[in-house]
C-alpha atoms as a PDB file:
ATOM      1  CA  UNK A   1       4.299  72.429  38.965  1.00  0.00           C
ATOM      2  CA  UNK A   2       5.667  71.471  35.379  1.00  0.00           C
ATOM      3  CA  UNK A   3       3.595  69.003  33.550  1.00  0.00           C
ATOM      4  CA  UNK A   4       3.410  68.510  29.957  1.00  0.00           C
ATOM      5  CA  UNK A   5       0.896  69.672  27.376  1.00  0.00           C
ATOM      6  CA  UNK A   6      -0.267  73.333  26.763  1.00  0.00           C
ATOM      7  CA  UNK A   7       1.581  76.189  28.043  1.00  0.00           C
ATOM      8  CA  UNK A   8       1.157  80.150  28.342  1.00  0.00           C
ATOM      9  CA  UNK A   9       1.667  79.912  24.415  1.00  0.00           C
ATOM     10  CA  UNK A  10      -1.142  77.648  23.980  1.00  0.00           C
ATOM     11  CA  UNK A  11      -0.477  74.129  22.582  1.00  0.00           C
ATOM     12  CA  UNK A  12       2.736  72.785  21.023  1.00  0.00           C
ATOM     13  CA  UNK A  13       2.184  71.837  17.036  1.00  0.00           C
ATOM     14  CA  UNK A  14       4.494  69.211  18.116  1.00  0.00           C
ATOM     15  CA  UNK A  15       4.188  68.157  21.646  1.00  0.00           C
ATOM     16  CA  UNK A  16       6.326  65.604  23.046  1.00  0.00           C
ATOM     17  CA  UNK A  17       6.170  66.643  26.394  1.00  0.00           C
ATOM     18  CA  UNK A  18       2.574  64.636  26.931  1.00  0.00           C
ATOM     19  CA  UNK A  19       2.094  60.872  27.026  1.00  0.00           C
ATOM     20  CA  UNK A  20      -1.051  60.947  25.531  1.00  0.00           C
ATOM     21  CA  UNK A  21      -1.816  58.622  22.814  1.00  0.00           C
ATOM     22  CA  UNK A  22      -0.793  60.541  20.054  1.00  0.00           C
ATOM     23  CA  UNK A  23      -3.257  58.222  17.457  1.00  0.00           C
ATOM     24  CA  UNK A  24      -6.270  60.222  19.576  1.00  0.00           C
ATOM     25  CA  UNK A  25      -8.594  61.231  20.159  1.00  0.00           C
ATOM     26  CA  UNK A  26     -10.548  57.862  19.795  1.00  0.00           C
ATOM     27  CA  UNK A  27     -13.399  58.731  17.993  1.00  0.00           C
ATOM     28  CA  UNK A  28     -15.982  56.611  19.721  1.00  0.00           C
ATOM     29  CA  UNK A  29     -14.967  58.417  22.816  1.00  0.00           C
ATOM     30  CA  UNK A  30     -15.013  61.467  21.409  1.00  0.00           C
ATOM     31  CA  UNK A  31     -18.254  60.998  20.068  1.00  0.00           C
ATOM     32  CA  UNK A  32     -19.786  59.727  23.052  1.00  0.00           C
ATOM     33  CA  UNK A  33     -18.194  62.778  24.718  1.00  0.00           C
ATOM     34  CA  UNK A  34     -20.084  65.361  21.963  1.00  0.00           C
ATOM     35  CA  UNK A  35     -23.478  63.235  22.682  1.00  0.00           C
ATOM     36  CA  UNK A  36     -23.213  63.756  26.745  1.00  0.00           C
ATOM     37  CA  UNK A  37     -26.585  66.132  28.045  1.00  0.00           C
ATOM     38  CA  UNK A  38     -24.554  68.982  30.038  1.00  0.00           C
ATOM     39  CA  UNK A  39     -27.677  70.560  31.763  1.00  0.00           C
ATOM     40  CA  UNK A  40     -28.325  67.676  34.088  1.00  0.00           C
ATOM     41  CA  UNK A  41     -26.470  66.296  36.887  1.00  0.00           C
ATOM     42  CA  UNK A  42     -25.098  62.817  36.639  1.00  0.00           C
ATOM     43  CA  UNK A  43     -26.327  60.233  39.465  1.00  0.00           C
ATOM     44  CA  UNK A  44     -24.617  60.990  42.406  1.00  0.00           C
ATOM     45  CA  UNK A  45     -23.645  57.819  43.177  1.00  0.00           C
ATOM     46  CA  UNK A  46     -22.553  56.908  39.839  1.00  0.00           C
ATOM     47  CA  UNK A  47     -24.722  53.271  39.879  1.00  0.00           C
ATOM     48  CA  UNK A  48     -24.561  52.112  36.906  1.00  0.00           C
ATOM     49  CA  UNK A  49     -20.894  53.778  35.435  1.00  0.00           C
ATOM     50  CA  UNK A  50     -19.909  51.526  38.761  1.00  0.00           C
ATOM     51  CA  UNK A  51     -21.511  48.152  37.282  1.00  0.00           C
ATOM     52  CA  UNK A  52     -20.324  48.917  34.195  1.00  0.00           C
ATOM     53  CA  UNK A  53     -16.434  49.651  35.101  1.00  0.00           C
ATOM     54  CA  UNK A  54     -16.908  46.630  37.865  1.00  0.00           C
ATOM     55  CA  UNK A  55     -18.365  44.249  34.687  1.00  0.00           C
ATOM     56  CA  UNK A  56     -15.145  45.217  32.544  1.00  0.00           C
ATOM     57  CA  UNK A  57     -12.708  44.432  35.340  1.00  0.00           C
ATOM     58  CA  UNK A  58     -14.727  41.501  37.157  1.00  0.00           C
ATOM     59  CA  UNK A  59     -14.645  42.635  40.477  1.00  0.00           C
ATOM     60  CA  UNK A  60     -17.692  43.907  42.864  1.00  0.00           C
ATOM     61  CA  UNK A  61     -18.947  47.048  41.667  1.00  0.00           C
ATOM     62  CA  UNK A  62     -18.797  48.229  45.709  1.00  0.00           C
ATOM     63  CA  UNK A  63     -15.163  48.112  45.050  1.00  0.00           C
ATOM     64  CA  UNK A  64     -14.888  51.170  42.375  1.00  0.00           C
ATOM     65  CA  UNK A  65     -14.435  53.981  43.665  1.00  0.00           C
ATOM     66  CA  UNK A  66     -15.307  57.444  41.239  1.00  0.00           C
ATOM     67  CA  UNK A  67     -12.908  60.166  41.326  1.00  0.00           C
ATOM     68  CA  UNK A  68     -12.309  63.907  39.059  1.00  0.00           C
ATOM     69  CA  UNK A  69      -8.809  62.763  38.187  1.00  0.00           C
ATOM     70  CA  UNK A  70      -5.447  60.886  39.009  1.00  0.00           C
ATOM     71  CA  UNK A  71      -4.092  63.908  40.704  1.00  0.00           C
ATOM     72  CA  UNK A  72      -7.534  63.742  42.635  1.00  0.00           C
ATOM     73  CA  UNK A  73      -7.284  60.668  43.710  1.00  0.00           C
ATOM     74  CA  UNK A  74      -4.264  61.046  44.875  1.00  0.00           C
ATOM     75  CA  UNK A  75      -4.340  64.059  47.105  1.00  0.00           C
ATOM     76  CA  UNK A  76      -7.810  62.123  48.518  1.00  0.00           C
ATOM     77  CA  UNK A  77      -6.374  58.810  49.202  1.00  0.00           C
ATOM     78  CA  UNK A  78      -3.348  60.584  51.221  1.00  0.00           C
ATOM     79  CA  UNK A  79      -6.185  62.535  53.003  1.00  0.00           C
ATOM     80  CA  UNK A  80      -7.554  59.451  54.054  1.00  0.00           C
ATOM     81  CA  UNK A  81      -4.286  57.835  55.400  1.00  0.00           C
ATOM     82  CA  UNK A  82      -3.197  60.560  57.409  1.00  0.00           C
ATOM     83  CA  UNK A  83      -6.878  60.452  58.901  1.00  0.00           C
ATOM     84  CA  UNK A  84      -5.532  57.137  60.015  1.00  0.00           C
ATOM     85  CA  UNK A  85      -2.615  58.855  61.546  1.00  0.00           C
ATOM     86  CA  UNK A  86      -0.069  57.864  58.382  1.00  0.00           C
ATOM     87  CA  UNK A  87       2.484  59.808  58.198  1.00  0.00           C
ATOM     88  CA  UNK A  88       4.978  57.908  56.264  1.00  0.00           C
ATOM     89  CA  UNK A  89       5.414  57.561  52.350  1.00  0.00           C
ATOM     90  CA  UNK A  90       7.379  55.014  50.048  1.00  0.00           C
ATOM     91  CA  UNK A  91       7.658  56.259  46.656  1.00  0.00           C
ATOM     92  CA  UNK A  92       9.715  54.895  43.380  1.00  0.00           C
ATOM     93  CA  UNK A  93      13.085  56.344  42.652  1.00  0.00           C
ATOM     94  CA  UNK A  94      11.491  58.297  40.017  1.00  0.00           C
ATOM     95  CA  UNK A  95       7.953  59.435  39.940  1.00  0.00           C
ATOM     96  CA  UNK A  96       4.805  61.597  39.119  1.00  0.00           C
ATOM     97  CA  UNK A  97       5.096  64.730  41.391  1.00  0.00           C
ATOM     98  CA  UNK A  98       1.984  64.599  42.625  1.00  0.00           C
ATOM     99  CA  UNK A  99       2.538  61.757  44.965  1.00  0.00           C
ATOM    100  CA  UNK A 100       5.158  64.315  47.039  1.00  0.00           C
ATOM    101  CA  UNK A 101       3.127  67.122  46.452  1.00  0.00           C
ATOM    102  CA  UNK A 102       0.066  65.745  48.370  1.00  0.00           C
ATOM    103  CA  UNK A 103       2.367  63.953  51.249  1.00  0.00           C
ATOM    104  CA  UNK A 104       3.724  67.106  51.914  1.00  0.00           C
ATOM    105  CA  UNK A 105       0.783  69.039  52.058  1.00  0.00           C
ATOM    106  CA  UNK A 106      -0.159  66.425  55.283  1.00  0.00           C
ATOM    107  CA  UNK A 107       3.765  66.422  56.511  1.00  0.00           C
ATOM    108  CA  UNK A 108       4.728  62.678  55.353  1.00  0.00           C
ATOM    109  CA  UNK A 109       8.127  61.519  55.741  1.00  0.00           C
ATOM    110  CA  UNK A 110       9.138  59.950  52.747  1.00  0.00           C
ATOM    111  CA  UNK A 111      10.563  56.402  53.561  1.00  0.00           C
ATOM    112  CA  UNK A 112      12.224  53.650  52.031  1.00  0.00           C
ATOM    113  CA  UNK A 113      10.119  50.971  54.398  1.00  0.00           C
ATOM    114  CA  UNK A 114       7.398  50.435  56.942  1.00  0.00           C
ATOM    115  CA  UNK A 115       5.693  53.416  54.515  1.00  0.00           C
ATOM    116  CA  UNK A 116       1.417  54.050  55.907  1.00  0.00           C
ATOM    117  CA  UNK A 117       1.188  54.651  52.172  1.00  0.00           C
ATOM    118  CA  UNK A 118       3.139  53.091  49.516  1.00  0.00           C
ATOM    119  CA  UNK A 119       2.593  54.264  45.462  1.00  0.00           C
ATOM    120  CA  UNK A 120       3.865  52.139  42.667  1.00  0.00           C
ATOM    121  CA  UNK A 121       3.624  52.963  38.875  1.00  0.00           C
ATOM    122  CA  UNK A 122       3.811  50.190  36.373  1.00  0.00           C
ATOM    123  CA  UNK A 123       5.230  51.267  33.380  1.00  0.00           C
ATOM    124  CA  UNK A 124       6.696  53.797  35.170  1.00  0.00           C
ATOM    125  CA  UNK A 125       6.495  57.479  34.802  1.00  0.00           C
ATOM    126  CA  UNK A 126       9.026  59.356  33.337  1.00  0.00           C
ATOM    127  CA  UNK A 127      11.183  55.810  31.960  1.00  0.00           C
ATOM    128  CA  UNK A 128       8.193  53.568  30.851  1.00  0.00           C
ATOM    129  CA  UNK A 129       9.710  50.992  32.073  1.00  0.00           C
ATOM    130  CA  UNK A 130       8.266  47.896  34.325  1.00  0.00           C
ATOM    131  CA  UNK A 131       8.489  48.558  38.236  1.00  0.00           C
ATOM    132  CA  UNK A 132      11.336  46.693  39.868  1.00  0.00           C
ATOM    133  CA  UNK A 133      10.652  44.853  42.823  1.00  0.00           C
ATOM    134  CA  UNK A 134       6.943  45.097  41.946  1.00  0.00           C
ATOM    135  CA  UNK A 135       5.844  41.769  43.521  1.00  0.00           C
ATOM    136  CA  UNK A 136       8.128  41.867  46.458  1.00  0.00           C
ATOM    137  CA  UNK A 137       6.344  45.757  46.830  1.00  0.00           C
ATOM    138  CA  UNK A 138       2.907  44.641  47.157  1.00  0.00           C
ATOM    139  CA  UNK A 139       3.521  41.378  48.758  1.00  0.00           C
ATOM    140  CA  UNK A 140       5.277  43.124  51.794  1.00  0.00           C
ATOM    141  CA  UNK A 141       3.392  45.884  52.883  1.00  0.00           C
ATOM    142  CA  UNK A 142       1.656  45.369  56.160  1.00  0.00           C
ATOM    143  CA  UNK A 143      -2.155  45.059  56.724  1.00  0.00           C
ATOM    144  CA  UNK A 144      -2.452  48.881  58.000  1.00  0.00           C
ATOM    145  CA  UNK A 145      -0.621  49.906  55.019  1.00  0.00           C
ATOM    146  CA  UNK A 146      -1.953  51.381  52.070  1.00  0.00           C
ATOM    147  CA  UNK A 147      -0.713  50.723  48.854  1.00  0.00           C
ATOM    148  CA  UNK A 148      -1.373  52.148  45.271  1.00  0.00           C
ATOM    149  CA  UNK A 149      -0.554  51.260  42.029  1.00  0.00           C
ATOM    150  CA  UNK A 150      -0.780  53.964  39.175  1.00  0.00           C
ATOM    151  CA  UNK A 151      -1.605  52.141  36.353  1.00  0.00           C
ATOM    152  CA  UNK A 152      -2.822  55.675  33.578  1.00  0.00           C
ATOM    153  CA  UNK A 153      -0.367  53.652  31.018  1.00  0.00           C
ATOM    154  CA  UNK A 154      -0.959  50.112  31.398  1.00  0.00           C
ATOM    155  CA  UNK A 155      -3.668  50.446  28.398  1.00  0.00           C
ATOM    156  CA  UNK A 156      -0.492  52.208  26.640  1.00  0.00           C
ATOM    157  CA  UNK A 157       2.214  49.254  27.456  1.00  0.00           C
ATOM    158  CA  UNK A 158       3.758  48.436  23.687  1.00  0.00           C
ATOM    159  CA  UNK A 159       5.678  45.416  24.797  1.00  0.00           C
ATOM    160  CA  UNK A 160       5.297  42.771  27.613  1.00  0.00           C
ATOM    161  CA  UNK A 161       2.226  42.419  30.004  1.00  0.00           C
ATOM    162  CA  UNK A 162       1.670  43.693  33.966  1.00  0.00           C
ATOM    163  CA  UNK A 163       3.613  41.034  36.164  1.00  0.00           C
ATOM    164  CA  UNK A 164       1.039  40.778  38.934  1.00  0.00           C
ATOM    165  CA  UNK A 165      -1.366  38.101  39.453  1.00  0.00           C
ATOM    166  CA  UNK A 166      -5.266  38.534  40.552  1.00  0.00           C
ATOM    167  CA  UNK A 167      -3.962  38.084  43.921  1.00  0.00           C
ATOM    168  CA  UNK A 168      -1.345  40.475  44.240  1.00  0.00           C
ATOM    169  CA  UNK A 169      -3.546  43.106  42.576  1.00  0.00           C
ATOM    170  CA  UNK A 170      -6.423  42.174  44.771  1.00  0.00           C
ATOM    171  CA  UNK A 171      -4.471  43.689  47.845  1.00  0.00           C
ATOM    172  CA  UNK A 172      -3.854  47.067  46.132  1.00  0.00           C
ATOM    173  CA  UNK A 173      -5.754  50.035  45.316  1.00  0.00           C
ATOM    174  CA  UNK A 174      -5.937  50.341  41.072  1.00  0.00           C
ATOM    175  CA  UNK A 175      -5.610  53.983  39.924  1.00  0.00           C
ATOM    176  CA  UNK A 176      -6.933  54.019  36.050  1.00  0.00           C
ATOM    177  CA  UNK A 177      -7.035  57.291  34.430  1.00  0.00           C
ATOM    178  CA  UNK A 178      -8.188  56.064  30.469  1.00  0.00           C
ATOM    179  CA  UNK A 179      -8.148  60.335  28.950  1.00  0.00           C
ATOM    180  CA  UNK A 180      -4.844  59.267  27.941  1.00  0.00           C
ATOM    181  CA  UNK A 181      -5.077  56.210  25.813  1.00  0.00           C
ATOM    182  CA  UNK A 182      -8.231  57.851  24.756  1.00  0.00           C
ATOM    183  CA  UNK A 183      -6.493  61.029  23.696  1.00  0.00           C
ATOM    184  CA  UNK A 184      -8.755  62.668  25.497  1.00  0.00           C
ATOM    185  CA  UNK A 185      -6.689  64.493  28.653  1.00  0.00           C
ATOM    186  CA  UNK A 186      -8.838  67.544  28.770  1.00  0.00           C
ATOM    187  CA  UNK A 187     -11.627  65.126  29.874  1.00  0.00           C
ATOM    188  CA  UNK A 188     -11.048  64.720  33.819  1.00  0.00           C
ATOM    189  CA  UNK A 189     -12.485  61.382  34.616  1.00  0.00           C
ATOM    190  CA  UNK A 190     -10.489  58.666  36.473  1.00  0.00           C
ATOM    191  CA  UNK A 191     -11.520  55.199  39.185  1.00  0.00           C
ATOM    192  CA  UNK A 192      -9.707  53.296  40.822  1.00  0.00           C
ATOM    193  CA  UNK A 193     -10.562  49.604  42.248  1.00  0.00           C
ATOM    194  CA  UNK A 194     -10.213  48.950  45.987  1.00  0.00           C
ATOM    195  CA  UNK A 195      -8.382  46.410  47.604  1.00  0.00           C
ATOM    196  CA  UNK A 196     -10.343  43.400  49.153  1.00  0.00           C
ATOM    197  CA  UNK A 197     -11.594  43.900  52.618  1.00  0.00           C
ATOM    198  CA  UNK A 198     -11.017  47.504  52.494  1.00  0.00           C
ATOM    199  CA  UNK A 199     -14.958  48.698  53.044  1.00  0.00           C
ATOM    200  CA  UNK A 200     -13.299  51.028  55.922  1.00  0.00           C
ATOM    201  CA  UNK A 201     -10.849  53.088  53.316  1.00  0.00           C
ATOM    202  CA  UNK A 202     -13.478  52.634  50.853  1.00  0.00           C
ATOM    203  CA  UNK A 203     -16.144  54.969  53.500  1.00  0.00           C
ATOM    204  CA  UNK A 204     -13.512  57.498  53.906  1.00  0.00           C
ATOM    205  CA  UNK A 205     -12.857  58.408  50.596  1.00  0.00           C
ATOM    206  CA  UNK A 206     -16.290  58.431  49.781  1.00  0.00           C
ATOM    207  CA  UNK A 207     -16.463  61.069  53.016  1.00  0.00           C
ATOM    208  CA  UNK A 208     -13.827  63.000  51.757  1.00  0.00           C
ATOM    209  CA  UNK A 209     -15.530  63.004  48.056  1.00  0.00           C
ATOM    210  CA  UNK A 210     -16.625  66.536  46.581  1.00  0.00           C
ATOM    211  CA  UNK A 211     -20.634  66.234  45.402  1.00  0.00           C
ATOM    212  CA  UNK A 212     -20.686  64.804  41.798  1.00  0.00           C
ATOM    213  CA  UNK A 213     -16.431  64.240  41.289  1.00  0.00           C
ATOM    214  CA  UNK A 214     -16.908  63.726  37.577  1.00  0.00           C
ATOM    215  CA  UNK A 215     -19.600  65.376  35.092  1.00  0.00           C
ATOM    216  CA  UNK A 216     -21.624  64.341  32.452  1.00  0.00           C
ATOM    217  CA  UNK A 217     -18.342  64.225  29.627  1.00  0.00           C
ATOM    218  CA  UNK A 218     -16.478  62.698  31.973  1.00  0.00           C
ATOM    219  CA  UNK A 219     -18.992  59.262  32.695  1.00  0.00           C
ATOM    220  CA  UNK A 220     -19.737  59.536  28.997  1.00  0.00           C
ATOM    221  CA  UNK A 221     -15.802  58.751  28.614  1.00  0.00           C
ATOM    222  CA  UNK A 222     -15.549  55.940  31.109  1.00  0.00           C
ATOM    223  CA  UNK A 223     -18.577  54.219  30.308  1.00  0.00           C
ATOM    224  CA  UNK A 224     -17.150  54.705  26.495  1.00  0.00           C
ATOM    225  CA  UNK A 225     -13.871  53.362  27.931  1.00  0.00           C
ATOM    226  CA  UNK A 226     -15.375  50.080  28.760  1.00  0.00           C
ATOM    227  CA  UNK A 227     -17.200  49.060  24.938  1.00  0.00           C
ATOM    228  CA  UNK A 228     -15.730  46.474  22.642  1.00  0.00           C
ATOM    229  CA  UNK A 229     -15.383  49.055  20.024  1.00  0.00           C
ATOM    230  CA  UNK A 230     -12.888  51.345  22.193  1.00  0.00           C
ATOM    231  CA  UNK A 231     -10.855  48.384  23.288  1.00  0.00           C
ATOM    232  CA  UNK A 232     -10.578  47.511  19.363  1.00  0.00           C
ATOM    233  CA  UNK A 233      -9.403  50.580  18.818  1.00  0.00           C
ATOM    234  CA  UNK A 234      -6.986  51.119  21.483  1.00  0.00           C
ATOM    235  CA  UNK A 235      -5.452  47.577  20.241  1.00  0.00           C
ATOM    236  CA  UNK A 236      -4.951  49.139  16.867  1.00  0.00           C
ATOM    237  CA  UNK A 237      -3.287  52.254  18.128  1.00  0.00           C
ATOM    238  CA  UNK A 238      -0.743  50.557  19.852  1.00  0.00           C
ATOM    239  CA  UNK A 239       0.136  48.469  16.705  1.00  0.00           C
ATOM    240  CA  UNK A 240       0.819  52.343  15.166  1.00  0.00           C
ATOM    241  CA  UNK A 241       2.786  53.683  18.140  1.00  0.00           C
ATOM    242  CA  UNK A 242       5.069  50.744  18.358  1.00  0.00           C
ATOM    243  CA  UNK A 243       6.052  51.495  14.737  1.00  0.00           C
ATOM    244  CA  UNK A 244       6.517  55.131  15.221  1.00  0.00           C
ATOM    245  CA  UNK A 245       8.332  54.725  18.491  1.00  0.00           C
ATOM    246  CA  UNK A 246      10.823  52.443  16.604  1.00  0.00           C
ATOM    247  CA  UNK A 247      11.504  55.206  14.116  1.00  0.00           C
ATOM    248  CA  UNK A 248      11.286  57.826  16.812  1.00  0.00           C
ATOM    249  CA  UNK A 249      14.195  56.505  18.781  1.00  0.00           C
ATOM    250  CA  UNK A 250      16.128  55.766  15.752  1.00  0.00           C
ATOM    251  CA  UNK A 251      16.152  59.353  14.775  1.00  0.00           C
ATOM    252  CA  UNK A 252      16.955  60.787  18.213  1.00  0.00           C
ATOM    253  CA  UNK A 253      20.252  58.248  18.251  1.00  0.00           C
ATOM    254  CA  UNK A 254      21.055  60.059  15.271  1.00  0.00           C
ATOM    255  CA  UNK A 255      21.709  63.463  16.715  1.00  0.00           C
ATOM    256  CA  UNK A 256      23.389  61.530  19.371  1.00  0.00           C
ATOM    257  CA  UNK A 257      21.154  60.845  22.194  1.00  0.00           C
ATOM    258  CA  UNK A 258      21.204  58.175  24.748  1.00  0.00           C
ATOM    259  CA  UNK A 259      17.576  56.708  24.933  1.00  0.00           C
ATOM    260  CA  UNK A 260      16.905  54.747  27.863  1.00  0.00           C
ATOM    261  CA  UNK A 261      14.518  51.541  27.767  1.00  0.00           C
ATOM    262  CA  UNK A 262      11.020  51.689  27.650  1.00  0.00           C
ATOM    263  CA  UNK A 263       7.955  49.640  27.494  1.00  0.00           C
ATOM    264  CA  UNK A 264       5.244  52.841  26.738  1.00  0.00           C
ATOM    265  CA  UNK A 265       4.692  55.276  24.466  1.00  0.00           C
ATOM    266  CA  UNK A 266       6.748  57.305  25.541  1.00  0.00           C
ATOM    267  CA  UNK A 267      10.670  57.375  26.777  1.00  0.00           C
ATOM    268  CA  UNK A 268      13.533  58.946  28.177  1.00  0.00           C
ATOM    269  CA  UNK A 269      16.678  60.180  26.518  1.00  0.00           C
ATOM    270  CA  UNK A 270      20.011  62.022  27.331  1.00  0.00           C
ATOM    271  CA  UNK A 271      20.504  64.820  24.402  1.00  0.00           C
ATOM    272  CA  UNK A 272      23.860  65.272  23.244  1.00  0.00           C
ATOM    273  CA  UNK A 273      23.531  69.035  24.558  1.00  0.00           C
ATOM    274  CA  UNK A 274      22.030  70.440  27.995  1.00  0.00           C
ATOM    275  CA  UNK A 275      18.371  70.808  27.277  1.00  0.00           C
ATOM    276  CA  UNK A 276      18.783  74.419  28.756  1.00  0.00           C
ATOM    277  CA  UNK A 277      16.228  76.822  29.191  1.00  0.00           C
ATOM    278  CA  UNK A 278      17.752  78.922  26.505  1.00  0.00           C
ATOM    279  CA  UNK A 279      17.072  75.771  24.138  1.00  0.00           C
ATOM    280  CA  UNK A 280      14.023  74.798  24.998  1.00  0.00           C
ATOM    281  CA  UNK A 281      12.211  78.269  24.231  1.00  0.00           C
ATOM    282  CA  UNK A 282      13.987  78.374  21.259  1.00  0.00           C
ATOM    283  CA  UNK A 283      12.457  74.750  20.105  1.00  0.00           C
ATOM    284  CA  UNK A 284       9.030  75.995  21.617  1.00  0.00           C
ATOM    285  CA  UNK A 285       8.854  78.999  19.568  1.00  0.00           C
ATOM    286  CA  UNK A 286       9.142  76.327  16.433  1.00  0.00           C
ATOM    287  CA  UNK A 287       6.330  74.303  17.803  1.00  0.00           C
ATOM    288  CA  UNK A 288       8.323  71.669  19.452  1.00  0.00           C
ATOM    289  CA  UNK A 289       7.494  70.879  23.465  1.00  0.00           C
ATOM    290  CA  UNK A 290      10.056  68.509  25.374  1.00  0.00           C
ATOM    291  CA  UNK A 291       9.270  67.228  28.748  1.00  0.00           C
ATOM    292  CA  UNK A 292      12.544  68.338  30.875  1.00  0.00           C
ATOM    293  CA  UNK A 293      12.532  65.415  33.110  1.00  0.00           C
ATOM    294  CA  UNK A 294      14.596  66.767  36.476  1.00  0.00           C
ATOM    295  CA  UNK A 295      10.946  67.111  38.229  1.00  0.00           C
ATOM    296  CA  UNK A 296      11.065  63.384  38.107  1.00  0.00           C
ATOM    297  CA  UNK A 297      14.438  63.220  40.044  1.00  0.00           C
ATOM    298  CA  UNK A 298      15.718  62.312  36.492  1.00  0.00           C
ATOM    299  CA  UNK A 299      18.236  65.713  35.718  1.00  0.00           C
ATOM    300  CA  UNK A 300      20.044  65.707  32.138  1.00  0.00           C
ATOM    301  CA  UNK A 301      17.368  63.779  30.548  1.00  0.00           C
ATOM    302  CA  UNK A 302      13.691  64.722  28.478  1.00  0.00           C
ATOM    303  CA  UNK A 303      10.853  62.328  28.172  1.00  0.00           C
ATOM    304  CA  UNK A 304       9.304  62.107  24.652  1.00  0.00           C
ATOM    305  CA  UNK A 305       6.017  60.964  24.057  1.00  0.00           C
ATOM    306  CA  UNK A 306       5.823  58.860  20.920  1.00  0.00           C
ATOM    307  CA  UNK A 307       4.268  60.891  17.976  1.00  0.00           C
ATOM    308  CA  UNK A 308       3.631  60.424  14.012  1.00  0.00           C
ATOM    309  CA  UNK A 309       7.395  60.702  11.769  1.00  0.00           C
ATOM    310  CA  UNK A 310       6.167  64.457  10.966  1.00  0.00           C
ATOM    311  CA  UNK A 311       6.575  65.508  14.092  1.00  0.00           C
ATOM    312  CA  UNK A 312       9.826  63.466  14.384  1.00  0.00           C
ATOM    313  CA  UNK A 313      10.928  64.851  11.703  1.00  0.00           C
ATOM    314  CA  UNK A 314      10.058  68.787  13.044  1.00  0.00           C
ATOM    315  CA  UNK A 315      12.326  68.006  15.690  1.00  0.00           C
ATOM    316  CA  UNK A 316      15.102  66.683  14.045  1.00  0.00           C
ATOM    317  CA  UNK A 317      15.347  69.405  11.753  1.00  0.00           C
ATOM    318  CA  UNK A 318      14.872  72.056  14.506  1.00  0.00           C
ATOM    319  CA  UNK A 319      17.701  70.598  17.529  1.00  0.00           C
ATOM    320  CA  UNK A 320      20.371  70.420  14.459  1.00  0.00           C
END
């Protein structure tokens, strides 16, 4: 499956290809990471990373629900529908892999309505861009059907706010992965927030849970996550990406490229050549990593994380 980040060559000096916050790692995170005791088991049930995440979101803390990752959480929750007997999926136009990958493992159909299981993304992943339809999605969606929002880069939105009100997000399932605001993706910790009235879905994922989902770094993040320090920190680093973002997109117009609109830290562009494989090994084996973005259902175009003018620079040099 292509992803961004590290490769068989190890890791990119200047890797686009990842939407990680490129101002990371956060250094309370990372510190609280360095301080976590490896030789002991963390509660099983997680009680008090639950009150804690449940405090910083106001909601009931029987509503989080613990998992190892995103892509975790995903292949459970579509587990746990076709238990139901789903067998249908609604997906956006363009979209994280993994939502296909773990339909098709259980046979889905992908739909366009009356989906069991419905995923939205808001900003979107690869554009970064705010969800069309994202209200009429959530508000239609019958009361057997499941529906998801991915929201790993919420915490990384540069420009507007989430258009959903306490109501419409209280009839969704919230899937927050924070490694990547944190700049912290090698740390495999993620929760997501069930709907109201949903104790029954709630019981089968916890069934379908592996023993201890997420060590000892991995509560030491989230719990981290939640402190007034973090969240100060996070506020400042978006101040820094939406000036190197600016900058970023202003050089890749310069060789020509068509960048598309975005509301993250990261976006989508059209190069003025094919991003061929030819091209992108050569840029690789100058330290430069571009997320080809056809996976998505997005051919012709490369996502680009935001990253410092150095790196900007890097590649402008090495595509001319």
């Amino acid at each position: 499956m292509t992803h961004g980040g590290p490769d068989a060559l190890g890791a990119a000096l200047h890797d686009f290809s990842t939407n990680a916050n490129a101002c990371g790692p956060c250094p309370h995170a990372l510190a609280a990471v360095e301080r976590a005791d490896p030789r002991r088991y963390p509660d099983p049930a997680y009680t008090a990373l639950c009150e804690q995440l449940a405090q910083f979101h106001q909601v009931d803390p029987r509503r989080i629900v613990i998992a190892s990752s995103a892509s975790e959480f995903i292949s459970r929750i579509t587990a746990a529908v076709a238990q139901r007997g789903g067998t249908r999926i609604q997906v956006p136009p363009h979209c994280y892999g993994d939502y296909l990958r773990a339909a098709a493992a259980w046979g889905f159909e992908v739909v366009s309505d009356g989906a069991d299981l419905v995923w939205c993304c808001d900003p979107s992943s690869p554009l970064g861009q705010p969800q069309e339809g994202l209200a009429a999605s959530i508000g239609k969606p019958g009361a057997e059907t499941t529906c998801v929002i991915d929201l790993a880069y919420e915490p990384l939105r540069l420009d507007g706010e989430l258009l959903l009100s306490a109501r419409h997000l209280d009839r969704v399932w919230q899937l927050w992965t924070p490694n990547k605001v944190l700049g912290l993706t090698g740390v495999r910790a993620a929760y997501a927030i069930a709907p109201l009235d949903s104790a029954e879905m709630t019981g089968r994922l916890t069934a379908l849970a592996p023993s201890w989902p997420v060590g000892a770094h991995g509560v030491a993040l989230l719990e981290c996550w939640t402190g007034f320090e973090t969240q100060r920190w996070v506020d400042e680093s978006r101040a820094t990406l939406r000036s190197w973002k600016a900058s970023q997109r202003e050089m890749c117009e310069s060789l020509g490229w068509t960048c598309l609109p975005s509301v993250a830290n990261y976006f989508c562009a059209k190069p003025d050549v094919a991003y061929s494989g030819e091209r992108a090994a050569a840029m690789r084996a100058k330290g430069i990593k571009l997320r080809d973005t056809a996976s998505f259902g997005l051919p012709g175009h490369v996502r680009l994380g935001v990253l410092p003018t150095a790196s900007q620079e890097a590649l402008r040099q090495s595509w001319r």
